[in-house]
Protein backbone atom coordinates (compact mmCIF):
# COMPACT_ATOMS: atom_id res chain seq x y z
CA UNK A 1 202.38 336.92 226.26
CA UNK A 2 204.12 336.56 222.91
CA UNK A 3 201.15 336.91 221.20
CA UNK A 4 200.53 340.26 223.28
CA UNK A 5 204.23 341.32 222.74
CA UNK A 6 203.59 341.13 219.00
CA UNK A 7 199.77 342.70 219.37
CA UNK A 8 198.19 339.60 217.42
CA UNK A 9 195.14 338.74 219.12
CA UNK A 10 194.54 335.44 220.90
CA UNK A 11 191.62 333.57 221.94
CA UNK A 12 190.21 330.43 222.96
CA UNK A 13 187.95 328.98 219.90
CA UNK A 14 185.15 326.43 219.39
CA UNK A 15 184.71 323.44 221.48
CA UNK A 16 186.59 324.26 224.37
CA UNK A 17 184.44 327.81 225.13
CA UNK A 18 181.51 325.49 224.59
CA UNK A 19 182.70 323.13 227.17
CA UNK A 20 183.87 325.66 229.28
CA UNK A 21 180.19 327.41 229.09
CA UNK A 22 179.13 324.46 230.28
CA UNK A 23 180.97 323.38 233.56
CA UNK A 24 182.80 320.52 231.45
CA UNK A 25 186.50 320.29 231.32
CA UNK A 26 187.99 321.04 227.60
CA UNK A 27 189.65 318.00 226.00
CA UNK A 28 191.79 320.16 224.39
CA UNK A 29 192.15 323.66 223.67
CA UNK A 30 192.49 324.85 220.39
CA UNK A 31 193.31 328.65 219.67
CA UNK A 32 192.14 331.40 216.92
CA UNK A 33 194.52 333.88 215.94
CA UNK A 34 195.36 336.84 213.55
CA UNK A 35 198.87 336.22 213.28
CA UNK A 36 199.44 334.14 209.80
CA UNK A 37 201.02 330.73 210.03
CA UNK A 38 204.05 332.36 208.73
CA UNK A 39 204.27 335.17 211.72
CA UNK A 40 203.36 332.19 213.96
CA UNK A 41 206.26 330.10 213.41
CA UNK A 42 208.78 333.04 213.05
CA UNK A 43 207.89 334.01 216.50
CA UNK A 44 207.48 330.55 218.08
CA UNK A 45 210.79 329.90 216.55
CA UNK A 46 212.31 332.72 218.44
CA UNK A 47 211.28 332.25 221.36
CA UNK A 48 212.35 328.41 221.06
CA UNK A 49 208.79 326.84 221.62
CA UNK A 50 208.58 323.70 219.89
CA UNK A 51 207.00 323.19 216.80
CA UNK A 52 204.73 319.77 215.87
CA UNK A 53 205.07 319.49 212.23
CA UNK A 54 201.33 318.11 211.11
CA UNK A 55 199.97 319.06 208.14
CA UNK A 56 197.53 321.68 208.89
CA UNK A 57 199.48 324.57 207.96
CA UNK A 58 197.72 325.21 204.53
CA UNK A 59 194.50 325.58 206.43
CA UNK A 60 195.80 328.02 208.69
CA UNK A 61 197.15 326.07 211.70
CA UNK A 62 200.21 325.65 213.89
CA UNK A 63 200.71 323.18 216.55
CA UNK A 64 203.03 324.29 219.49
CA UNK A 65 204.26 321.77 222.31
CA UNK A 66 204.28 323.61 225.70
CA UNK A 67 204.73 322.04 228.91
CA UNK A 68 203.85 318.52 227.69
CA UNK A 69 200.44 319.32 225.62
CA UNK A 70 199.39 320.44 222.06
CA UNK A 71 198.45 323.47 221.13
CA UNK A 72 196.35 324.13 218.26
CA UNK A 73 196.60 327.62 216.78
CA UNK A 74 194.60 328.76 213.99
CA UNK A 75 194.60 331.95 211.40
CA UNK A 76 191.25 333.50 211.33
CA UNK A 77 190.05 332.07 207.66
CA UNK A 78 186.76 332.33 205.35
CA UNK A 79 186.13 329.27 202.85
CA UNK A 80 186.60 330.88 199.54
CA UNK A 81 185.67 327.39 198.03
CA UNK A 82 183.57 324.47 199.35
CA UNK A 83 183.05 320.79 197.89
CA UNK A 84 180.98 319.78 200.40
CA UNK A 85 184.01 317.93 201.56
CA UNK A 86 186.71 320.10 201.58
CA UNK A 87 187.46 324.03 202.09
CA UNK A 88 189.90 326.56 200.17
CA UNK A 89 190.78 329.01 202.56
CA UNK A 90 192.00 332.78 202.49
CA UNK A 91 193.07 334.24 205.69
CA UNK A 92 191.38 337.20 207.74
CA UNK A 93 191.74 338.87 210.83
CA UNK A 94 188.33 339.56 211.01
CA UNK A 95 186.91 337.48 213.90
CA UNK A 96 182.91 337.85 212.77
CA UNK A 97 183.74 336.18 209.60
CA UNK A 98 185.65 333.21 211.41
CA UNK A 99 182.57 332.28 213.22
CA UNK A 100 180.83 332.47 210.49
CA UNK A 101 182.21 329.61 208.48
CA UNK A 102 181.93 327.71 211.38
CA UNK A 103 178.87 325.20 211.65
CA UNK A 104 176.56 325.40 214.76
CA UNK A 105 176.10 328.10 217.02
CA UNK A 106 177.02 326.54 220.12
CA UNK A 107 180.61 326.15 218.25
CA UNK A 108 181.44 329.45 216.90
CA UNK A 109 182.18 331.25 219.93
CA UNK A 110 185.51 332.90 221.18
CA UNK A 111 186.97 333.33 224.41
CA UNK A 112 189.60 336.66 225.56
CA UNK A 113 191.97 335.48 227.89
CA UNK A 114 190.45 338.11 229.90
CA UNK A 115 187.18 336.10 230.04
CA UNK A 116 185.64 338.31 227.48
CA UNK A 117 183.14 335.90 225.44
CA UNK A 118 183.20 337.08 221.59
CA UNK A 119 179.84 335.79 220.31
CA UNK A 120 178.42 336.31 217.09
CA UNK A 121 175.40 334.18 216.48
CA UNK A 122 173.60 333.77 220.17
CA UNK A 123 175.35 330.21 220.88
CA UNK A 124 175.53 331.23 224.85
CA UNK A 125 171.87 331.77 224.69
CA UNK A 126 171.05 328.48 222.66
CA UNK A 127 173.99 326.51 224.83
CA UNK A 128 171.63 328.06 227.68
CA UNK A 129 168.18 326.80 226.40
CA UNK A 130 169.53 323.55 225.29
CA UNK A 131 169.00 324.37 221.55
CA UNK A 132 171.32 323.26 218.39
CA UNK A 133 171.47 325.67 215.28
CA UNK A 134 173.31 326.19 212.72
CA UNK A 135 175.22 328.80 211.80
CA UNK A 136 173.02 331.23 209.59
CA UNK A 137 171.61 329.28 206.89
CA UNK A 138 171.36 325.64 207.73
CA UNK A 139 171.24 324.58 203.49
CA UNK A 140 174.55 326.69 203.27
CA UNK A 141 176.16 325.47 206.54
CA UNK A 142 175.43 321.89 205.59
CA UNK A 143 176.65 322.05 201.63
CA UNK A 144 179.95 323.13 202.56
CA UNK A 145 180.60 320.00 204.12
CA UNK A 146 177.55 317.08 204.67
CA UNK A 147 179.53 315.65 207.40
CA UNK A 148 177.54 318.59 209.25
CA UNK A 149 174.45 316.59 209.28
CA UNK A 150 176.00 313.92 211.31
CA UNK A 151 177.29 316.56 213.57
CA UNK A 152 174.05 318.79 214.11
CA UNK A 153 172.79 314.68 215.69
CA UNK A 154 175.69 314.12 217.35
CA UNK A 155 175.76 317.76 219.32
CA UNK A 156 171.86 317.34 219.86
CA UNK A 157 172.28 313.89 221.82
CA UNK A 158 175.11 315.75 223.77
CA UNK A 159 173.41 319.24 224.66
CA UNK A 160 169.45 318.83 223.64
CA UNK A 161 167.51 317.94 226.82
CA UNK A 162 164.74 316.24 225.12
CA UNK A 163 163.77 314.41 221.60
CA UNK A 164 161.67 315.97 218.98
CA UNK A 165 162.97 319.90 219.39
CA UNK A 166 164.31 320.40 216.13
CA UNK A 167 163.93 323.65 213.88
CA UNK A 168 161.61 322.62 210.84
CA UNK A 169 164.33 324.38 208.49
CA UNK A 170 166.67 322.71 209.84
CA UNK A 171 165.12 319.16 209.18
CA UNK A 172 163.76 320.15 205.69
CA UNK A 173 167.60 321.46 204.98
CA UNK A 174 169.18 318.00 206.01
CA UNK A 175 165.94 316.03 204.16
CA UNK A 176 167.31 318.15 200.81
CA UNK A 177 171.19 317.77 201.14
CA UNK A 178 171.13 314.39 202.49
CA UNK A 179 172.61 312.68 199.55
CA UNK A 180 175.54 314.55 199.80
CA UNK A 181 176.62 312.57 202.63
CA UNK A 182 177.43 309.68 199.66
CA UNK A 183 180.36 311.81 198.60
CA UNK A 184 181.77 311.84 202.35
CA UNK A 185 184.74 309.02 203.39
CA UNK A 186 183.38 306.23 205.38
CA UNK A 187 186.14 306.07 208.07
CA UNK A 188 185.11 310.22 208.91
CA UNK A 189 181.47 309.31 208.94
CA UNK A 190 181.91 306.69 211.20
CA UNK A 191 183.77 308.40 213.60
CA UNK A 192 180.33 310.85 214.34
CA UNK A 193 178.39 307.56 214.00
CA UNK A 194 180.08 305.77 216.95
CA UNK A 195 179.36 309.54 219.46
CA UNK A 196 175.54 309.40 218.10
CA UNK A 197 175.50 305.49 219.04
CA UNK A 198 176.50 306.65 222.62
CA UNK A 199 174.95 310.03 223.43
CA UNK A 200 171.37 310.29 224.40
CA UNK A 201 168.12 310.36 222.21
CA UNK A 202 170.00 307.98 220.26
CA UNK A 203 167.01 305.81 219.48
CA UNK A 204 165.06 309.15 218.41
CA UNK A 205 168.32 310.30 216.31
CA UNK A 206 168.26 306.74 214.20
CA UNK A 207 164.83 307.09 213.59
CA UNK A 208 164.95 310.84 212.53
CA UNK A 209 167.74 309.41 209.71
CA UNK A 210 165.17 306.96 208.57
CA UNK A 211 162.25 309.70 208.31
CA UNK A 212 164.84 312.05 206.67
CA UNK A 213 166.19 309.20 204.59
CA UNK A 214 169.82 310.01 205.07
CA UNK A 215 170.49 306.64 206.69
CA UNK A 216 170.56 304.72 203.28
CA UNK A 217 173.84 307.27 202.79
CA UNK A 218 175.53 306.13 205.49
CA UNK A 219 175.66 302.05 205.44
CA UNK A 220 172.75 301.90 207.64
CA UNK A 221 170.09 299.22 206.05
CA UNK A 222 167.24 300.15 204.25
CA UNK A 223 164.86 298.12 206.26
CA UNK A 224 166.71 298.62 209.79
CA UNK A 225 165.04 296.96 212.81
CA UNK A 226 163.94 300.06 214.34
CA UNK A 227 161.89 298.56 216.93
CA UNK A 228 164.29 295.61 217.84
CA UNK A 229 166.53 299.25 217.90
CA UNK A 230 164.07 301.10 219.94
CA UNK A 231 164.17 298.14 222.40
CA UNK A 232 167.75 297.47 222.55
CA UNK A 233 168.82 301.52 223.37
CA UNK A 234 165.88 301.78 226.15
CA UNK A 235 167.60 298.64 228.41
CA UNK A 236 171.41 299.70 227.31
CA UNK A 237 172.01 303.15 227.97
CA UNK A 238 173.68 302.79 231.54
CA UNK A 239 175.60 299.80 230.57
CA UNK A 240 178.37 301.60 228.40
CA UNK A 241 178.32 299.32 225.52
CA UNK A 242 180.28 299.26 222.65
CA UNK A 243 179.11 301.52 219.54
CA UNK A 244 178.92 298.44 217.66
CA UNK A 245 176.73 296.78 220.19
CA UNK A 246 173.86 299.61 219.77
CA UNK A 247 173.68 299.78 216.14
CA UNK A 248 173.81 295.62 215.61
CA UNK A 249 170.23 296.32 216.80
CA UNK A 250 169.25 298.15 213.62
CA UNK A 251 170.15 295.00 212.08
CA UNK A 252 168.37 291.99 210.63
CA UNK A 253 171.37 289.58 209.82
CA UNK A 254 174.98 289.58 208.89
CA UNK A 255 174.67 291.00 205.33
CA UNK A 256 173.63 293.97 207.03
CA UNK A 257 177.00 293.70 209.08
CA UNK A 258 178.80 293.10 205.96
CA UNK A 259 177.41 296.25 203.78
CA UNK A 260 178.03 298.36 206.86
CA UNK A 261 181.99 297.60 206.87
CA UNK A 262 182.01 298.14 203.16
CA UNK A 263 180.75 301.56 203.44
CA UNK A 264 182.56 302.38 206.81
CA UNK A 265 185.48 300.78 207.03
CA UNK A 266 184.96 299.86 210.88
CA UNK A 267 187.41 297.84 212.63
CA UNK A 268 188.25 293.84 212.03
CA UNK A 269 186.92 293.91 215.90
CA UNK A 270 183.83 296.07 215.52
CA UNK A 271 183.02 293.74 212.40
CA UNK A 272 183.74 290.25 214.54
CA UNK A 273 181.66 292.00 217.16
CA UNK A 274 178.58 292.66 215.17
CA UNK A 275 178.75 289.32 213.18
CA UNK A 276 179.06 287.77 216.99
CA UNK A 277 175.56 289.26 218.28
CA UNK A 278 173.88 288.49 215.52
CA UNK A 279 175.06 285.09 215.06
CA UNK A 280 174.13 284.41 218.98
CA UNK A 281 171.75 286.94 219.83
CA UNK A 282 169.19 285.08 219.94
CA UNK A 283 169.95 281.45 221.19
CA UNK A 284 172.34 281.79 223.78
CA UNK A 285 170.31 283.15 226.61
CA UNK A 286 170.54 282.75 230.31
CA UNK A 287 169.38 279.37 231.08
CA UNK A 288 165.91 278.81 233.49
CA UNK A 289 167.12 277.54 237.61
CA UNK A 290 169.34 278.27 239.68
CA UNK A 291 172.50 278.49 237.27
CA UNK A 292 171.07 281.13 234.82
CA UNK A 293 174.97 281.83 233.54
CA UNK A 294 175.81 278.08 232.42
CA UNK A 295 174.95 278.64 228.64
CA UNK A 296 177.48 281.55 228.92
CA UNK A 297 180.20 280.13 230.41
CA UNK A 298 179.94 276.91 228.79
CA UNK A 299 180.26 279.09 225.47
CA UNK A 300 183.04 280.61 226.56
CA UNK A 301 185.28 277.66 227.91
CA UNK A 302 184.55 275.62 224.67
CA UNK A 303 185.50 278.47 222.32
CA UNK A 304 188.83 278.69 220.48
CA UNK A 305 188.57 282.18 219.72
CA UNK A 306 190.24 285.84 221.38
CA UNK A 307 187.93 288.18 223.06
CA UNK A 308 185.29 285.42 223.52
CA UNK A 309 184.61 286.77 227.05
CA UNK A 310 183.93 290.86 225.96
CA UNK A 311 181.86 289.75 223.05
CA UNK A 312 179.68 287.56 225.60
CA UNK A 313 179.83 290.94 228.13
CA UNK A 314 178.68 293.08 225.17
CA UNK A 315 175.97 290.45 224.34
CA UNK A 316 174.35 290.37 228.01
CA UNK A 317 174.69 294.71 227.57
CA UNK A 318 172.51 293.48 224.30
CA UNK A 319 170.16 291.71 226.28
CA UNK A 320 170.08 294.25 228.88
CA UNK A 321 171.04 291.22 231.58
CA UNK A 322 172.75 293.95 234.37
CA UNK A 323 173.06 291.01 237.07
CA UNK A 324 174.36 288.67 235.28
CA UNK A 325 176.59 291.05 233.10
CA UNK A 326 178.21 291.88 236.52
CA UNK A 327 178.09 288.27 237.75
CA UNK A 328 180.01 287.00 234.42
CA UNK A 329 182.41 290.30 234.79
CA UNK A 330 183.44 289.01 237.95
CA UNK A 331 183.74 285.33 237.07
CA UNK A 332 187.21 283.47 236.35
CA UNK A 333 187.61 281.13 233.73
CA UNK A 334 188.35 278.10 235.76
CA UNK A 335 191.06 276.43 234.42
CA UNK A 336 191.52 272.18 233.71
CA UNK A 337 192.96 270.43 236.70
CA UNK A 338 194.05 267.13 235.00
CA UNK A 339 196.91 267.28 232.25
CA UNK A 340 198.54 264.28 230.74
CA UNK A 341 201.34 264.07 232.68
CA UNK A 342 198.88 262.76 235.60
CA UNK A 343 196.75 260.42 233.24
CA UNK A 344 200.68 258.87 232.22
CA UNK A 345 201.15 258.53 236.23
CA UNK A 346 197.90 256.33 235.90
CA UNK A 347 199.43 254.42 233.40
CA UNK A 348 197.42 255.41 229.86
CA UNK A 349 200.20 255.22 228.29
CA UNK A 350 199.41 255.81 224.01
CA UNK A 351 198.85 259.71 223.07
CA UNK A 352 195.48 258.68 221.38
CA UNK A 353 194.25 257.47 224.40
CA UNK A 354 194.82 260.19 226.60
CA UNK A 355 193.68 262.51 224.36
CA UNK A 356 190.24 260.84 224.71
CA UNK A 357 190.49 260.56 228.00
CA UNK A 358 190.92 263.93 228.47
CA UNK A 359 188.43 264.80 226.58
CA UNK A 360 186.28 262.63 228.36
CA UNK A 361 187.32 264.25 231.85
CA UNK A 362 186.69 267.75 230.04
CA UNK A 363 183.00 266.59 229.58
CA UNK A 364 182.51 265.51 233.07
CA UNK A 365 184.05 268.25 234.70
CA UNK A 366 181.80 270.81 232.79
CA UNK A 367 178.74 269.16 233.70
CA UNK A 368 179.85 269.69 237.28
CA UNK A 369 179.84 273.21 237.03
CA UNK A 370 183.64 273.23 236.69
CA UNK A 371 183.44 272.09 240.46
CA UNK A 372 185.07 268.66 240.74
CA UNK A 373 188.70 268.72 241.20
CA UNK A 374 191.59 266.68 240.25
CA UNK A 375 190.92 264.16 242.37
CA UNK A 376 187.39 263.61 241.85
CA UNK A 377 188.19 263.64 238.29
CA UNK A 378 191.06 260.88 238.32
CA UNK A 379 188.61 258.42 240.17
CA UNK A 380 185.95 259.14 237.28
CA UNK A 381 188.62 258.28 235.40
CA UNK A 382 188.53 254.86 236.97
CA UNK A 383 184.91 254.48 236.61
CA UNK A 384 185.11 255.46 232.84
């Protein structure tokens, strides 16, 4: 209504008409306008809506708080300059060349408020057929900002229906620009790692970066362990692992963990996670008979670290164990029934010695499975 009352025109942009096209629920809604930020605020101001002060105003965009959510607004804008990193904008208010600048197809349509869809470059029909373009000419798309490679993989494991239905162009266009991707942050590239990781075709999407050789680029190893990776991603997928969990697939041992952080920045946790699986990946496995978790739980009650128990859930994911992962999800760490106050009742009286004992009990009560209770224990006690 403001916008109306002021004849600036208002529509739903991007990611939410693509959602919306497809019978998903928008995350969030973010708006295309051809107001300026300037007429923006003045108006917002006046009619008292709240203002978020972020720092996107020199691109064109205004964030208004109404009824509890965010609103992103932006000015219609065409890149004037590209780095392949960054854009210099000038405004517009002409809505073709908004869509334009934007980089696939299925992203660069508009929505009226009256339902009207504004589309420029045929993303309904390629939302439709399950097909991700970009926007005019792929080269040109991509070398105003290489982080568009990642994305053109990320939005094909979330829309394409199958593997291997890729544009030549396209391909040949991300083969060329590929090393721009060196010139992009780490912590933005890994945020449209960790989506790939988890959409589908992920296991064709890694492989495609090693045939296009942009994976070098992006702190993935040169001689990745694509069929350790082709493995892992076929038993995973309905598991939800972590990110990290996938990709420690592609690698060999923890130098590859290492090189990764230094180019990405991931978390302390994703790092501990990765160095975790491969470290253990391969030795602590469910044991033969009729107690198949033992090697698991054992692991767990003797470690002295945090998060022992999801890096052991994440590791079963790994070794696609979906019984047991559920069994050990639903398993309590049993906790020590004797303490040293009781051992003093028994009359051990010196510290050393009851720290031995204990230790001793600890060892017996493990190999019962963490069955025996405190009584059972105290007469082992005897026996010892």
């Amino acid at each position: 209504e403001l916008f109306e009352k002021k004849n600036y025109e208002l529509r739903i942009a991007g990611g939410a008409v693509r959602d919306l096209l497809s019978g998903v629920t928008p995350q969030d809604i973010d708006f295309a306008t051809t107001a300026t930020p300037a007429e923006m605020k003045e108006m917002f101001t006046a009619a008292g809506v709240r203002l978020i002060n972020n720092k996107g105003e020199k691109h064109g965009t205004i964030t208004a708080r109404l009824h509890e959510q965010n609103f992103e607004i932006t000015t219609l804008r065409i890149d004037v300059v590209t780095d392949g990193r960054h854009a210099e904008v000038e405004f517009t208010t002409d809505w073709h060349k908004d869509a334009e600048r934007r980089d696939l197809t299925v992203n660069s349509m508009f929505l009226g408020l009256d339902g009207t869809l504004y589309d420029f470059f045929n993303g309904y029909e390629d939302l439709k057929n399950k097909k991700i373009r970009f926007v005019g000419k792929a080269t040109e798309r991509i070398q105003e900002d290489y982080l568009r490679i990642l994305r053109y993989f990320r939005f094909y494991g979330r829309i394409a229906e199958k593997p291997g239905d890729h544009e030549p162009y396209t391909l040949q266009a991300i083969k060329e620009n590929g090393k721009g991707l060196a010139g992009i942050s780490g912590e933005r590239i890994w945020v449209e790692l960790k989506k790939i990781l988890l959409g589908n075709h992920v296991n064709h999407l890694v492989q495609l970066m090693y045939e296009l050789d942009i994976a070098q680029y992006i702190g993935l190893p040169l001689d990745g362990n694509l069929e350790e990776f082709a493995r892992v991603t076929k038993t995973i997928q309905n598991l939800s692992p972590k990110p990290m969990t996938v990709l420690t697939s592609l690698f060999k041992g923890k130098d590859d963990v290492t090189n990764l952080d230094l180019r990405l920045k991931i978390s302390k946790e994703e790092k501990n996670l990765g160095l975790f699986l491969v470290k253990h990946r391969q030795e602590l496995t469910k044991a033969q008979g009729p107690e198949p978790l033992r090697p698991y739980q054992d692991f767990l009650m003797d470690s002295r670290e945090a998060q022992t128990n999801s890096k052991i859930f994440e590791l079963l994911k790994y070794q696609g164990e979906e019984e047991l992962l559920k069994e050990m999800q639903e398993w309590t760490v049993p906790s020590f029934p004797v303490s040293g106050h009781d051992l003093r009742k028994m009359g051990v009286s010196s510290g050393k010695e009851i720290g031995t004992a204990l230790q001793q009990l600890r060892e017996e009560w493990k190999k019962s499975g963490y069955h025996m209770d405190k009584e059972e224990l105290l007469s082992c006690l005897k026996k010892l």
